[in-house]
Protein backbone atom coordinates (compact mmCIF):
# COMPACT_ATOMS: atom_id res chain seq x y z
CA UNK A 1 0.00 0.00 0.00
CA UNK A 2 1.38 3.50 -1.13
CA UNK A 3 1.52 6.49 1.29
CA UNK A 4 -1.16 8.81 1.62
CA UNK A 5 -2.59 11.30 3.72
CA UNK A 6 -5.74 10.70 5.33
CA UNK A 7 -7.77 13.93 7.12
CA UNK A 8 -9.63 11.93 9.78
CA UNK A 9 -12.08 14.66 10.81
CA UNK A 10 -14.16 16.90 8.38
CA UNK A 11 -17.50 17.88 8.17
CA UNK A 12 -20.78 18.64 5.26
CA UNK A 13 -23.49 20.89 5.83
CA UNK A 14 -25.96 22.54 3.97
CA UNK A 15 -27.53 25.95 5.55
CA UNK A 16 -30.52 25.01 3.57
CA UNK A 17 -31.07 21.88 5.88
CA UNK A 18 -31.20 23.95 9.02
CA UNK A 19 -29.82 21.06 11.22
CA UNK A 20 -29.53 21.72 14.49
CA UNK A 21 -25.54 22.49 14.76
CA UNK A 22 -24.17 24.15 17.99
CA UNK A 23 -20.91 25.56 16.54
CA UNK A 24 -22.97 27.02 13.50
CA UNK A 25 -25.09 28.39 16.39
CA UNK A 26 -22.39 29.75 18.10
CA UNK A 27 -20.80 31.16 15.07
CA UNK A 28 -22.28 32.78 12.51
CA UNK A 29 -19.97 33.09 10.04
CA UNK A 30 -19.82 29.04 9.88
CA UNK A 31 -23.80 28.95 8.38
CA UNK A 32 -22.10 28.61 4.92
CA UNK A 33 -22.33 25.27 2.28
CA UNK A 34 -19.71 23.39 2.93
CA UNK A 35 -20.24 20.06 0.82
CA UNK A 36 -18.14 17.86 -1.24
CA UNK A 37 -17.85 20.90 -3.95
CA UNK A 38 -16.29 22.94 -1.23
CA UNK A 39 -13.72 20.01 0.15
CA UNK A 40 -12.67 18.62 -2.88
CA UNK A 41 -9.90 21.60 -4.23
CA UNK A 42 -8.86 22.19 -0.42
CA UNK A 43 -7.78 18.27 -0.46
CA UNK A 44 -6.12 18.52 -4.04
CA UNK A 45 -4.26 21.52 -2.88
CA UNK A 46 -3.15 20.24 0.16
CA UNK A 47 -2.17 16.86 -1.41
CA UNK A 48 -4.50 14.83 0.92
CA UNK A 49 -5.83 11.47 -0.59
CA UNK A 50 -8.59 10.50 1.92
CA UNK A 51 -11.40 12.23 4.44
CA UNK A 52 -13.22 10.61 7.57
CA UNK A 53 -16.63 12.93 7.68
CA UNK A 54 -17.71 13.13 11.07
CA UNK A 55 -21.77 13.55 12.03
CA UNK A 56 -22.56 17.23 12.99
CA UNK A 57 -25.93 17.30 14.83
CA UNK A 58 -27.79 14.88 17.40
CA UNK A 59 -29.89 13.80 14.66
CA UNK A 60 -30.87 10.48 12.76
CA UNK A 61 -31.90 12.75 9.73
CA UNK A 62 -28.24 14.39 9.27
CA UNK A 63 -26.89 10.79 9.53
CA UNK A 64 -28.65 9.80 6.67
CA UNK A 65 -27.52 13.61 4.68
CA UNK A 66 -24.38 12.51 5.64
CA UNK A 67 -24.43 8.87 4.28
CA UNK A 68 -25.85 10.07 0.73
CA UNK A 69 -23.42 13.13 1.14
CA UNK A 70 -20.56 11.23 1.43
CA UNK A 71 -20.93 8.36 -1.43
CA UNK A 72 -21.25 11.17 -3.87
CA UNK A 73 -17.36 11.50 -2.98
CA UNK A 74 -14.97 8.83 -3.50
CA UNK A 75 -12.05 10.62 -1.31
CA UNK A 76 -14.52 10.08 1.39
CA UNK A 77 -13.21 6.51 2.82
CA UNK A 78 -15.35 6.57 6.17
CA UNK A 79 -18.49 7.85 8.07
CA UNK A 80 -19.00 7.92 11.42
CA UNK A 81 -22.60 8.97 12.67
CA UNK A 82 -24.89 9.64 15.14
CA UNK A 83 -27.90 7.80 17.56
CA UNK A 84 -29.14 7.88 21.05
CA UNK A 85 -26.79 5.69 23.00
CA UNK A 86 -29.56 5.46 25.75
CA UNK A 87 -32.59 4.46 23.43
CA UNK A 88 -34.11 1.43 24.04
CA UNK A 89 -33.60 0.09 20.77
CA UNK A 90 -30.01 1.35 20.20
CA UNK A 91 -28.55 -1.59 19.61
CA UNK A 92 -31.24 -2.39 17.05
CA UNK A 93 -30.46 0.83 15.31
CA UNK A 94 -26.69 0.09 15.59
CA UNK A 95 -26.85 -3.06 14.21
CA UNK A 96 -28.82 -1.77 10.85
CA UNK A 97 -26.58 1.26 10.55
CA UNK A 98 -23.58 -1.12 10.63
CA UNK A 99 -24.84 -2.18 7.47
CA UNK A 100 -24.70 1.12 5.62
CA UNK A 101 -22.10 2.34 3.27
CA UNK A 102 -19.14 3.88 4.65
CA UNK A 103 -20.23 3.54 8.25
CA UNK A 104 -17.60 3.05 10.58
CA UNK A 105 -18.68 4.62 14.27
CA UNK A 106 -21.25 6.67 15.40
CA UNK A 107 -20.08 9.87 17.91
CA UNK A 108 -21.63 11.08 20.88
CA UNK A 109 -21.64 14.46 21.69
CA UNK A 110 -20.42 14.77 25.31
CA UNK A 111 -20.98 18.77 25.09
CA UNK A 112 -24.50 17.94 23.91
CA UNK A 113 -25.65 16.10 26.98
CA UNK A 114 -27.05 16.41 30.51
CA UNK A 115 -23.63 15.93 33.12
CA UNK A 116 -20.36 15.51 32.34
CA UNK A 117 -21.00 11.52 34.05
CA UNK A 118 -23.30 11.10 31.19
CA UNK A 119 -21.39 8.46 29.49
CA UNK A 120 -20.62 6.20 32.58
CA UNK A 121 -24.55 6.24 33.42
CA UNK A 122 -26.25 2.71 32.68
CA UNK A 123 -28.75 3.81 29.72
CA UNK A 124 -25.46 5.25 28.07
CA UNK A 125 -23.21 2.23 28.79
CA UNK A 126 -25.71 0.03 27.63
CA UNK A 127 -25.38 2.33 24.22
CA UNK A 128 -21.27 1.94 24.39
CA UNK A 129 -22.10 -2.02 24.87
CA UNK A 130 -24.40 -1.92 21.80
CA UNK A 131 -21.50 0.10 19.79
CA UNK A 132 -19.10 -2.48 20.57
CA UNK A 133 -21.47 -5.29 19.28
CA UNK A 134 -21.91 -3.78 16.06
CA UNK A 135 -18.24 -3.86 15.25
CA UNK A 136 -18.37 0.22 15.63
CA UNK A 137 -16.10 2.44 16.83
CA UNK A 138 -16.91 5.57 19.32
CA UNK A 139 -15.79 9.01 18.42
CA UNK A 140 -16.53 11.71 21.56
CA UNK A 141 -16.39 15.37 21.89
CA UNK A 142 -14.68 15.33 24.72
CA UNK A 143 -13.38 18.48 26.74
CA UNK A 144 -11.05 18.35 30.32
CA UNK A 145 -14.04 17.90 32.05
CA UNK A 146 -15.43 14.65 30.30
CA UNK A 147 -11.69 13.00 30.73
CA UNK A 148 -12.84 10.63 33.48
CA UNK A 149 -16.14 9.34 32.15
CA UNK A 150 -13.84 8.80 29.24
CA UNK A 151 -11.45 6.54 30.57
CA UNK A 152 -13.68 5.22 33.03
CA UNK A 153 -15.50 3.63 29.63
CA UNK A 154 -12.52 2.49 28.20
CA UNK A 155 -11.76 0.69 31.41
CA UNK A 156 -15.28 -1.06 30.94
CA UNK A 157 -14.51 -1.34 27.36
CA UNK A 158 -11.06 -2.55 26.61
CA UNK A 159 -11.88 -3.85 22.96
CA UNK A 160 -13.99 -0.95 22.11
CA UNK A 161 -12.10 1.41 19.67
CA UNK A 162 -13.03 5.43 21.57
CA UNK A 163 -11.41 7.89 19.54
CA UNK A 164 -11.41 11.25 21.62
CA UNK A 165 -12.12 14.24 19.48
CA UNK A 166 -9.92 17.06 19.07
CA UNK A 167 -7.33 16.20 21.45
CA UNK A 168 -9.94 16.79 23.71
CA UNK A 169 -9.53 20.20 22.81
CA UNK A 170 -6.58 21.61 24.91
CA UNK A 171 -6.58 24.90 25.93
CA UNK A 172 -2.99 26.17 24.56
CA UNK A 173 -1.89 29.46 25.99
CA UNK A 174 -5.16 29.69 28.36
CA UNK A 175 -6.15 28.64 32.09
CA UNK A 176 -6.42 25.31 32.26
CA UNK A 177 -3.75 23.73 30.08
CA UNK A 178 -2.19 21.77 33.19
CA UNK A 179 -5.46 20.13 34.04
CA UNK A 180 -5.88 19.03 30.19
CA UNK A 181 -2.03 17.52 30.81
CA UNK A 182 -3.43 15.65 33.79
CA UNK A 183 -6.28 14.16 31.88
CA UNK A 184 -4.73 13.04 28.72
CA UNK A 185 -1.94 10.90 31.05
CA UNK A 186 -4.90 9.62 32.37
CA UNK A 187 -6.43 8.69 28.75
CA UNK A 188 -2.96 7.41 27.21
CA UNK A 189 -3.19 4.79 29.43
CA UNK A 190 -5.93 2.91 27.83
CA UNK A 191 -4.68 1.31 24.68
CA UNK A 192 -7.30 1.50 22.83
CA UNK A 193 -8.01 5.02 22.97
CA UNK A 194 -7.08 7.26 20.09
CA UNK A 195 -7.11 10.89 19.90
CA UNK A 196 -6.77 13.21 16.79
CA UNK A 197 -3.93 16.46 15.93
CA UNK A 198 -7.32 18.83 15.04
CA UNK A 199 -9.31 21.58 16.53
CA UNK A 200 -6.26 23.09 18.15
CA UNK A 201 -6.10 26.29 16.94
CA UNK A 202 -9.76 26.56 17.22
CA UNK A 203 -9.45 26.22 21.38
CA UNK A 204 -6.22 28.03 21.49
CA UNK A 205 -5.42 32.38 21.85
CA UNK A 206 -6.58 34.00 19.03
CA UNK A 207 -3.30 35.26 17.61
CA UNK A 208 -2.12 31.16 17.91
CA UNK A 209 0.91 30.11 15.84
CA UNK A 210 2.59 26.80 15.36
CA UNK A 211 4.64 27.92 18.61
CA UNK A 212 1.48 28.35 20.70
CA UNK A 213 0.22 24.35 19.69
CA UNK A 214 3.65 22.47 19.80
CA UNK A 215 3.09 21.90 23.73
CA UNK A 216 -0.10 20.09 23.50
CA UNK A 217 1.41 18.45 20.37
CA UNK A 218 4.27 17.34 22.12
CA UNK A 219 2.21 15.89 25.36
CA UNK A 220 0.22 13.73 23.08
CA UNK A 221 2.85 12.08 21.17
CA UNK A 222 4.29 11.25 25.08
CA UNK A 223 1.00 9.44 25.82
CA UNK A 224 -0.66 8.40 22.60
CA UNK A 225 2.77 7.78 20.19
CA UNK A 226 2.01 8.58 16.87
CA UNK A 227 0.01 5.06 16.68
CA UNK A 228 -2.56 6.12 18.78
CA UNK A 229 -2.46 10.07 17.09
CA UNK A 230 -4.14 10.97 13.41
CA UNK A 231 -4.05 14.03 11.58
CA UNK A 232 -7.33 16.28 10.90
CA UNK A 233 -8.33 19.39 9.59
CA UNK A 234 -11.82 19.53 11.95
CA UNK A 235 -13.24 21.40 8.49
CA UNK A 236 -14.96 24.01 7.87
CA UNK A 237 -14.44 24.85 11.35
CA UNK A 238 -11.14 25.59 10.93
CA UNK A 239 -12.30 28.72 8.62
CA UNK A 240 -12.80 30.33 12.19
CA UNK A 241 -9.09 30.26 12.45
CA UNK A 242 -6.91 30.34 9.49
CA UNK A 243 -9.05 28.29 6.91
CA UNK A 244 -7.85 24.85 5.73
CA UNK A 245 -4.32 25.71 4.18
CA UNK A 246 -2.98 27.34 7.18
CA UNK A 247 -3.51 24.68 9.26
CA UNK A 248 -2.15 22.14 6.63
CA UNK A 249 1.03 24.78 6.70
CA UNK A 250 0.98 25.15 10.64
CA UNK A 251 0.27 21.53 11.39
CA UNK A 252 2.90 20.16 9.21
CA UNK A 253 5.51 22.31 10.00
CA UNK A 254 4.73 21.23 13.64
CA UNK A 255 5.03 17.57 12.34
CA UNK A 256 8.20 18.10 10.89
CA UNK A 257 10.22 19.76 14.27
CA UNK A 258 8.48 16.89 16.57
CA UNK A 259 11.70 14.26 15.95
CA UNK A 260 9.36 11.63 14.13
CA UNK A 261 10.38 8.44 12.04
CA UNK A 262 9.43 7.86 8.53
CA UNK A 263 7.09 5.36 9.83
CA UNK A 264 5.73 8.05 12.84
CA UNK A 265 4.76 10.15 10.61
CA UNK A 266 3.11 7.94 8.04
CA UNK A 267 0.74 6.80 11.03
CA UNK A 268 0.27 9.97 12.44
CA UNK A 269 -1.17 11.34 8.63
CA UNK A 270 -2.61 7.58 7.71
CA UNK A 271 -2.06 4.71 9.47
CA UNK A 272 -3.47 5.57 12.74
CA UNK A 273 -6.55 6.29 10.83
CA UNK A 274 -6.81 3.54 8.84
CA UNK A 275 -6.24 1.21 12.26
CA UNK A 276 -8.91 3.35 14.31
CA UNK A 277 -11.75 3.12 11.75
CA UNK A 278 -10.98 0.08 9.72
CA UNK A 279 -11.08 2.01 6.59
């Protein structure tokens, strides 16, 4: 198998849709189209092969735009998407969305939800046992705050592939950076937890630079290794930030100061991604 570059996270919306999407909420300037039309020349110029797209609202119905979204797209390689963990029939709906194309996890929006012990309550693990039975993995939004429901679930789940968003979105050059430290020793110690280089400069200072993101960088290659760590763009919401090519530029040049082997690297912007989602 050649090399190629795989951007594990990205997104599609449609304004037009009016799905319920907190960061669009949040951010105004985000209600824009961003479909395969929009991806597709970011990817060529940045010379990456591959895309993960990554649910974007608590909502059956933008699973299903996402599925028909992404098989208009060959570059798109996976799909993870989104159902109530703690329905009654979640592992019914698991099973049957096992079966669709591209589908390789479903995420659950920890930031979405009522307490950060959500996950590690018994309708939820029952949802995490139902993931796990569908051959799925688990993708979470996960800030300092979630960190032990996290690994807690990972305990109970030692098979269960939980990739943690983002990082879990450290908090370069602001108040709470050492706490996020804490919590991703914690995380690093479960083996089958993976995390993701994206959404950095989208929690860090404003005025960020490659400077301001090589110590989280460098804290999770000391827990994760590069064969637990995948490169992403988190698009379009890196347009809040830079846009797509600055991060490539910014993320990359990181890459190349952080001491890595041939073979590092080539997990950090592939492998690791292929391994996480079975793609």
């Amino acid at each position: 198998m050649s090399a190629a570059v795989i951007d594990a996270h990205i997104h599609f919306w449609d304004p037009a849709r009016r799905d319920d999407i907190l960061i669009v909420r949040r951010e105004p300037s985000l209600n824009i189209r961003a479909m395969p039309e929009e991806l597709a020349p970011l990817l060529a110029d940045a010379g990456v092969d591959a895309a993960v797209a990554i649910q974007s609202a608590p909502n059956g119905d933008e699973t299903e735009h996402l599925i028909k979204t992404s098989a208009r797209m060959a570059a798109i390689k996976g799909v993870v998407g989104w159902i109530d963990l703690t329905a009654p029939d979640a592992s019914t709906q698991l099973a049957a969305l096992a079966k669709r194309p591209k589908i390789k996890g479903v995420r659950a929006m920890l930031n979405r939800v009522d307490g950060i012990d959500w996950l590690t309550r018994s309708p939820a693990q029952a949802g995490v046992a139902a993931v796990h039975k569908a051959g799925l993995s688990l993708d979470l939004i996960t800030r300092t705050e979630h960190i032990p429901a996290v690994a807690k679930t990972a305990a109970a789940f030692p098979d269960l592939n939980i990739i943690v968003d983002h990082g879990a979105s450290p908090p370069s050059g602001k108040p709470g950076f050492a706490e996020w430290r804490a919590g991703i020793e914690t995380l690093g110690a479960h083996k089958r937890v993976f995390t993701k280089f994206s959404g950095f400069a989208e929690e860090a200072v404003p005025d960020w630079s490659a400077k301001t993101l090589e110590p989280a960088l460098r804290h999770l290659l000391k827990w994760f290794g590069p064969d637990r760590l995948m490169w992403a763009s988190n698009w379009p919401v890196i347009d809040l930030r830079g846009g797509y090519a600055r991060w490539v530029a910014e993320s990359r040049k990181l890459l190349d100061e952080a001491g890595l082997s041939a073979a590092g690297r080539r997990a950090i912007e592939e492998t690791t991604a292929r391994t996480a989602y079975r793609l």
